[in-house]
Protein backbone atom coordinates (compact mmCIF):
# COMPACT_ATOMS: atom_id res chain seq x y z
CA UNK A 1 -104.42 115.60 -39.11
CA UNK A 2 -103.51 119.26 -39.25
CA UNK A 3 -103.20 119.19 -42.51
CA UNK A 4 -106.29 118.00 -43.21
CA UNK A 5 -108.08 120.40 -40.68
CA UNK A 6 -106.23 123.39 -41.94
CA UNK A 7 -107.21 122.70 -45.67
CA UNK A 8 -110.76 122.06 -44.62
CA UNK A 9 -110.86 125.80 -43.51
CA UNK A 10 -109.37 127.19 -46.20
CA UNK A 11 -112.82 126.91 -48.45
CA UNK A 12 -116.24 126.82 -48.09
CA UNK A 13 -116.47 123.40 -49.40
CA UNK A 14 -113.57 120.94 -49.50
CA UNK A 15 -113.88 117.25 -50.87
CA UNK A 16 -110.77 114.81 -50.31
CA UNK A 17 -111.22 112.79 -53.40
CA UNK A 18 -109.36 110.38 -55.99
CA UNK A 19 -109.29 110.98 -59.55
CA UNK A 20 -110.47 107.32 -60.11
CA UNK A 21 -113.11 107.01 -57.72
CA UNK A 22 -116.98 106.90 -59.39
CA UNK A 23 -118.38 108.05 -55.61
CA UNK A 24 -116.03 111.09 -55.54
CA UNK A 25 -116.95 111.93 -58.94
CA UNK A 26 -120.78 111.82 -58.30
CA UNK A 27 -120.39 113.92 -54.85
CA UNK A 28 -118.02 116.80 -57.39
CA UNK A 29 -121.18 116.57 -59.83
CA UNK A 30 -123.66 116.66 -57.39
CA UNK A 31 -122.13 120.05 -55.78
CA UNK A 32 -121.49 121.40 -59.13
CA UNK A 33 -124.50 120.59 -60.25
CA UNK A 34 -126.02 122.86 -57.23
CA UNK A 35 -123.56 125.95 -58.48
CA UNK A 36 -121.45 125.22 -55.51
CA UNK A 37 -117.60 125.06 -56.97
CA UNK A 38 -115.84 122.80 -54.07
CA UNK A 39 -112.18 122.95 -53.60
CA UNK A 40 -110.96 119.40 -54.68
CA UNK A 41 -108.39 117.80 -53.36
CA UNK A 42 -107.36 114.48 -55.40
CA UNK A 43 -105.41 112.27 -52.45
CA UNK A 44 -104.19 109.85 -55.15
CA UNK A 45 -102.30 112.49 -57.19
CA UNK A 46 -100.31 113.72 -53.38
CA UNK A 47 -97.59 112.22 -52.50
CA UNK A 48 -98.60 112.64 -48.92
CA UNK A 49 -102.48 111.28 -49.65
CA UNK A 50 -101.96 108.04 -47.71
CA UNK A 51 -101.10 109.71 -45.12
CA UNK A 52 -104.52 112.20 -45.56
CA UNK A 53 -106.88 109.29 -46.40
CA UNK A 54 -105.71 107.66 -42.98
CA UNK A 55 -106.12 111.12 -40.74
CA UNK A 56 -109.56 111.30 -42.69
CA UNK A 57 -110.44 107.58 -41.84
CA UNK A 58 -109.84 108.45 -38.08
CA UNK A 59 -111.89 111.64 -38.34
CA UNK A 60 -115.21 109.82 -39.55
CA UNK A 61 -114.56 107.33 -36.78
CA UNK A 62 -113.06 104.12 -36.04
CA UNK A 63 -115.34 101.75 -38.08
CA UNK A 64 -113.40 103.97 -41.11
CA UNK A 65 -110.14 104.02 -39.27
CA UNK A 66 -110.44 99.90 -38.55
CA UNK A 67 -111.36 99.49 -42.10
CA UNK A 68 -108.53 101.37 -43.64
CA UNK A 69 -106.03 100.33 -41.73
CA UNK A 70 -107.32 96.73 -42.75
CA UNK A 71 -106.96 97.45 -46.66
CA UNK A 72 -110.68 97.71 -46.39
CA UNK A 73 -113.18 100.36 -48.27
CA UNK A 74 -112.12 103.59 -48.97
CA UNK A 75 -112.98 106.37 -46.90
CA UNK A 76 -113.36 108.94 -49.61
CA UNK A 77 -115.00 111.11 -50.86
CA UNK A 78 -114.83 113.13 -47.49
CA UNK A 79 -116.44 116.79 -47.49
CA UNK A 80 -116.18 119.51 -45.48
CA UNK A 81 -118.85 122.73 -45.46
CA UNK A 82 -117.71 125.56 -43.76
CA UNK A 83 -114.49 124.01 -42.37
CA UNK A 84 -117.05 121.24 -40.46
CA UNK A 85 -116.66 117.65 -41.53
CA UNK A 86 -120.38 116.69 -43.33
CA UNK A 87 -118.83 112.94 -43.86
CA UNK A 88 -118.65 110.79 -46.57
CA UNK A 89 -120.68 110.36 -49.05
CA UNK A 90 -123.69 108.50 -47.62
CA UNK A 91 -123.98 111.68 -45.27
CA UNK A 92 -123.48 114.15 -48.30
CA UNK A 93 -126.51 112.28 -49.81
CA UNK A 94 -128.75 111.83 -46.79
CA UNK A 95 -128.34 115.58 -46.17
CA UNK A 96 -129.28 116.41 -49.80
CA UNK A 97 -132.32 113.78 -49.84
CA UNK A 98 -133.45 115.29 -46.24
CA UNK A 99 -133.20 119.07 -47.58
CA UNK A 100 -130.30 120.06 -44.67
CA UNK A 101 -127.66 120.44 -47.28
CA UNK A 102 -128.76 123.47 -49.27
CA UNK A 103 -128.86 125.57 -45.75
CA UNK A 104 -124.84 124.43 -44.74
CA UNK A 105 -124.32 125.18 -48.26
CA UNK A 106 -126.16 128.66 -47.89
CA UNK A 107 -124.28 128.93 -44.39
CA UNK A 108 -121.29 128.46 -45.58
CA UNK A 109 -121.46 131.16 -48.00
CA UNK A 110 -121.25 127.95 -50.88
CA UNK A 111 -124.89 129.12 -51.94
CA UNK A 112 -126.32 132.22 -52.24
CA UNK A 113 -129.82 131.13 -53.94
């Protein structure tokens, strides 16, 4: 969990991502897409991302927690904006559609339009 907490501050955005995974690619293009350049951090290419997936499962909450530890959905993509967990990537997307992302971006010192 410290891990995970310390690497979330380390940028202004962070997404915990697999190289494989079509949701974690459309969350990279939809920041990049914005100008925003998010440190990525690809869980299935660390030896230690099991471990990370599970300490971000129990972040967003035990529905992800009960899930993963059940060899259920994966958690990811999980983003952080200014060292604050956003979510996964139904939040990411409901704070884009509802306009709130741009000003956590902005915030954040992501985004500077």
């Amino acid at each position: 969990m410290e891990r995970v907490l310390r690497t979330a501050a380390g940028s202004a955005v962070v997404v915990f991502s697999a190289s494989t995974c079509c949701m974690c690619h459309a969350v990279k293009r939809l920041f990049r897409s914005m100008g925003v350049s998010p440190a990525v951090h690809e869980l299935d290419q660390d030896p230690r991302g099991a471990e990370l997936e599970w300490a971000l499962a129990r972040l967003l909450g035990s529905t992800a927690a009960a899930a993963a530890a059940n060899g259920g959905p994966p958690t990811l993509p999980v983003v952080f904006i200014g060292g604050k967990l956003v979510g996964a990537m139904d939040r990411v997307m409901a704070a884009h559609i509802n306009g709130s992302l741009v000003p956590l971006l902005k915030e954040a010192g992501a985004l500077w339009l």
